[in-house]
C-alpha atoms as a PDB file:
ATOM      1  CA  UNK A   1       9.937  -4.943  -0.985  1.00  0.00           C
ATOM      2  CA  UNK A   2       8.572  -1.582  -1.042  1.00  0.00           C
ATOM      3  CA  UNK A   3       9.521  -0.912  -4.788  1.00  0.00           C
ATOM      4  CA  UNK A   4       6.805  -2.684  -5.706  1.00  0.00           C
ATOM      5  CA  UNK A   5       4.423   0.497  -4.688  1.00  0.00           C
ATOM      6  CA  UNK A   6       6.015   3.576  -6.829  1.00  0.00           C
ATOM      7  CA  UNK A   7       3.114   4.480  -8.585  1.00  0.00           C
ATOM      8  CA  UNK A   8       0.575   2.836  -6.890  1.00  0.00           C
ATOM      9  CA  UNK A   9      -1.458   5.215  -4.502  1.00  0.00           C
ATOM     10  CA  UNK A  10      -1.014   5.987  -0.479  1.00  0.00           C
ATOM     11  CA  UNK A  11      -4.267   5.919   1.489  1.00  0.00           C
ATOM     12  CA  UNK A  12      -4.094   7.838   4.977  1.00  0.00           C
ATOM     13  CA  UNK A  13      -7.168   8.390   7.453  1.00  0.00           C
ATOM     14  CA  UNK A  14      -7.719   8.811  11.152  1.00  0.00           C
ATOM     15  CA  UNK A  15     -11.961   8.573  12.039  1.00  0.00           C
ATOM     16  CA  UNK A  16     -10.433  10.587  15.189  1.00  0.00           C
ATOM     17  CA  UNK A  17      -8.974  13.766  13.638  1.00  0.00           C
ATOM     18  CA  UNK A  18     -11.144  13.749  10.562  1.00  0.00           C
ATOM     19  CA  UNK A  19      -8.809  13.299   8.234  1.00  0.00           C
ATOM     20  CA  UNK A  20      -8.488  11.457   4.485  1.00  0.00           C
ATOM     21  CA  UNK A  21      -5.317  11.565   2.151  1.00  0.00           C
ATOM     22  CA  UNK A  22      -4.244  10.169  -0.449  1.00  0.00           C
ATOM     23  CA  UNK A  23      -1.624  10.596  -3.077  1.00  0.00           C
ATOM     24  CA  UNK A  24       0.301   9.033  -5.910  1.00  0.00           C
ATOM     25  CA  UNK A  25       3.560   7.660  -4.612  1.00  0.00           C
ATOM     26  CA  UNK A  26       6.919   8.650  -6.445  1.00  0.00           C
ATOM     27  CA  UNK A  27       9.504   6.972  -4.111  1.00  0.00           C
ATOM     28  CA  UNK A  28       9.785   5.145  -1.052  1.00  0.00           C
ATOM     29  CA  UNK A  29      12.707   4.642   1.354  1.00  0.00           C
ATOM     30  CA  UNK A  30      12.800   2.895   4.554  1.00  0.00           C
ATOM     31  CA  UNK A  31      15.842   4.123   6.790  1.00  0.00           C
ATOM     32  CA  UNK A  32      17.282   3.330  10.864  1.00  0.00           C
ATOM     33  CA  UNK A  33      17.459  -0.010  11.912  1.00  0.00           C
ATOM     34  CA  UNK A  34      15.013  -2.316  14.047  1.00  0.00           C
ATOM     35  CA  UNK A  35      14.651   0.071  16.624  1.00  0.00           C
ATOM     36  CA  UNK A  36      14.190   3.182  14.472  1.00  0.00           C
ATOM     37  CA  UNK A  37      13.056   2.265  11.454  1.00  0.00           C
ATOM     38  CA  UNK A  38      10.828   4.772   9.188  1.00  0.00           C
ATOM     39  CA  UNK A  39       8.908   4.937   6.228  1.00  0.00           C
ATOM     40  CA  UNK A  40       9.421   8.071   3.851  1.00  0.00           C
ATOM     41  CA  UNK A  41       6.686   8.503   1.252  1.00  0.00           C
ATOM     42  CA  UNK A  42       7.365  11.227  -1.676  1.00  0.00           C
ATOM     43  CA  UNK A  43       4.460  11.968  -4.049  1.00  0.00           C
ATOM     44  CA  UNK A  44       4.147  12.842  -7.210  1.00  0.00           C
ATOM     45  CA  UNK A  45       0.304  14.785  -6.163  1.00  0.00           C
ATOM     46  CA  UNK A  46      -1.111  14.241  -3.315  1.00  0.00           C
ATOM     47  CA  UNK A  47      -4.975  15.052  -2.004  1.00  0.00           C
ATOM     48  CA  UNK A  48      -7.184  15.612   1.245  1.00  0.00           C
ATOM     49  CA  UNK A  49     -10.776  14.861   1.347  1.00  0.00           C
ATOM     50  CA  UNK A  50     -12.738  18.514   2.066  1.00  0.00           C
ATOM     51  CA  UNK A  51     -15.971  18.618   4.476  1.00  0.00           C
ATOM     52  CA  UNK A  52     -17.477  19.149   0.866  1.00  0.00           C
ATOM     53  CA  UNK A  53     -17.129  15.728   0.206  1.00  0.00           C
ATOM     54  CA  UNK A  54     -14.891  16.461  -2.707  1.00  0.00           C
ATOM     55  CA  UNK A  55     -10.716  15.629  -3.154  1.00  0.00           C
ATOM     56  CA  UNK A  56      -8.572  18.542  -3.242  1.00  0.00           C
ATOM     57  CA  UNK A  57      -5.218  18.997  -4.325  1.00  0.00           C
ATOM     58  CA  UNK A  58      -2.515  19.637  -1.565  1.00  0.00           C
ATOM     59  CA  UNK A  59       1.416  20.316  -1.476  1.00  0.00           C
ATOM     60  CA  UNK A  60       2.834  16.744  -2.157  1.00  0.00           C
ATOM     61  CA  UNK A  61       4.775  16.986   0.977  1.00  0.00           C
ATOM     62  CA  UNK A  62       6.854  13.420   2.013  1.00  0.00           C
ATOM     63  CA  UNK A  63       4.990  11.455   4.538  1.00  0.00           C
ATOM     64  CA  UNK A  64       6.764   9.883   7.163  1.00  0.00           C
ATOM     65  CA  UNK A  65       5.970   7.125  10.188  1.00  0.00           C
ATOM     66  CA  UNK A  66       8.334   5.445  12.500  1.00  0.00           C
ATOM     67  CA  UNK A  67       7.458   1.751  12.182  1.00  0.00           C
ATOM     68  CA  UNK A  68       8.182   0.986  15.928  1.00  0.00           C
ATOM     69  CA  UNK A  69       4.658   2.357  16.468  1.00  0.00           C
ATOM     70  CA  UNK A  70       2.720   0.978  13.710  1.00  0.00           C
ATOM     71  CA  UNK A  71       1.553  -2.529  12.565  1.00  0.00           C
ATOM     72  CA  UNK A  72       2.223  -3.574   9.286  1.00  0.00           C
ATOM     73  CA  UNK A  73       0.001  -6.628   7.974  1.00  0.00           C
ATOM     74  CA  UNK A  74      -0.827  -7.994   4.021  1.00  0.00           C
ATOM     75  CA  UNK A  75      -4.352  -6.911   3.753  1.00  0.00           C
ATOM     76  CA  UNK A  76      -5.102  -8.939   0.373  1.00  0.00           C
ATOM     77  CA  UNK A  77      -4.837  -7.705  -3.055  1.00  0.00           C
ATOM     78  CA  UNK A  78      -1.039  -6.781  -2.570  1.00  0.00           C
ATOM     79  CA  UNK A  79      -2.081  -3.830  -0.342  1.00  0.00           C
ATOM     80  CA  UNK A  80      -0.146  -3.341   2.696  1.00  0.00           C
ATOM     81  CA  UNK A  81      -1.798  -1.352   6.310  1.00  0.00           C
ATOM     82  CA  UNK A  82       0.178   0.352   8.573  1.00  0.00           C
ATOM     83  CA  UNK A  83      -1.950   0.998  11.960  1.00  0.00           C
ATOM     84  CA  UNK A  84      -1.244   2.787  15.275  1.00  0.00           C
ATOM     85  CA  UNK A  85      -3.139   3.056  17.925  1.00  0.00           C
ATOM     86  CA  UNK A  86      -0.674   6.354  19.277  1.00  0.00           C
ATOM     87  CA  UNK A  87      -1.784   8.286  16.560  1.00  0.00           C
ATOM     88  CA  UNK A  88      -4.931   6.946  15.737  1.00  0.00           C
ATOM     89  CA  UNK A  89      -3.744   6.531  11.578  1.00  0.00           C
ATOM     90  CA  UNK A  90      -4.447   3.473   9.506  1.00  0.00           C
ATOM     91  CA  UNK A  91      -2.356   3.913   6.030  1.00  0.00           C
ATOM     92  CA  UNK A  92      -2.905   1.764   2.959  1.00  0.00           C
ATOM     93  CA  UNK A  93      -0.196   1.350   0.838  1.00  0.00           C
ATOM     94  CA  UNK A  94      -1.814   0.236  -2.881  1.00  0.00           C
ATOM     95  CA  UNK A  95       0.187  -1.064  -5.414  1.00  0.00           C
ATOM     96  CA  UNK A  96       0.337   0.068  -8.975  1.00  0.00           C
ATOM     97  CA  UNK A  97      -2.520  -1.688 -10.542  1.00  0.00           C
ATOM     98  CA  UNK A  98      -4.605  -1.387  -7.293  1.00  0.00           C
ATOM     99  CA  UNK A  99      -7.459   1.162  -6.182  1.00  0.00           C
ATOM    100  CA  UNK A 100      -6.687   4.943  -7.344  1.00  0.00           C
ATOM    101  CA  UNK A 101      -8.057   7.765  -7.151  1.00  0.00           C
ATOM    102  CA  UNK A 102      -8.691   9.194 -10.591  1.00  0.00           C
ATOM    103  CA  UNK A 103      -6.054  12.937 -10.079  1.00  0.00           C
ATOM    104  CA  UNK A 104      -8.798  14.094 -12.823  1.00  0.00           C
ATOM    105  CA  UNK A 105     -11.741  14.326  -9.949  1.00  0.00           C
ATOM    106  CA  UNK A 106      -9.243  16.288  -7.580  1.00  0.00           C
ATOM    107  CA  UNK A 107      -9.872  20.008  -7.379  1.00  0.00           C
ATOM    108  CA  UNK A 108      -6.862  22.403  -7.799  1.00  0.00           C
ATOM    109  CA  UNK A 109      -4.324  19.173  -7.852  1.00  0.00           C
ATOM    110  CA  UNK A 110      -0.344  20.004  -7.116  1.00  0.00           C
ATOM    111  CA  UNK A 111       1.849  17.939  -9.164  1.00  0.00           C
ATOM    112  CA  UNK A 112       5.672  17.300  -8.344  1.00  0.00           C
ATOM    113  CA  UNK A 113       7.608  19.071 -11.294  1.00  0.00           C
END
């Protein structure tokens, strides 16, 4: 099911922190069972929002949630949204022809080799 999203774009935010990422997803594995389960993102460039109001380019780092404390719902448009109140996060998973951020308007952008 998640196959469907290599090469679409991940979305992550939290109002709380201050925080807006996004990045251009390579691969993505779910692992544990029920009880453990977790979603690993690996990007091939990955960016933060600055106070300048402009994208900038970060280490494409994996990203990684445990899905016993988000909610996953179908948000339209093929997009998925993973939500948790614990850590304040809402994460959009967009598929490949869905929203993007253009990796031209990101400032110093890291790319996976």
């Amino acid at each position: 099911m998640v196959d469907r999203f290599v090469g679409g774009q991940l979305e992550v935010q939290n109002r709380n922190e201050g925080y807006l990422y996004r990045g251009e997803i390579a691969s993505l594995e779910v692992t544990g069972d029920h009880s453990a389960a977790r979603l690993t993102v690996r990007f091939n460039w990955f960016a933060e929002m600055h106070e300048d109001g402009e994208w900038h380019g970060s280490e494409p780092d994996p990203y990684t949630v445990s899905l016993l404390i988000y909610s996953v719902s179908d948000i339209g448009d093929g997009r998925i949204c993973l939500s948790s109140y614990i850590t304040g996060e809402t994460t959009v998973l967009f598929p490949l022809d869905g929203s993007k951020l253009d990796p031209a308007k990101v400032r110093n952008l890291v790319t996976q080799a």
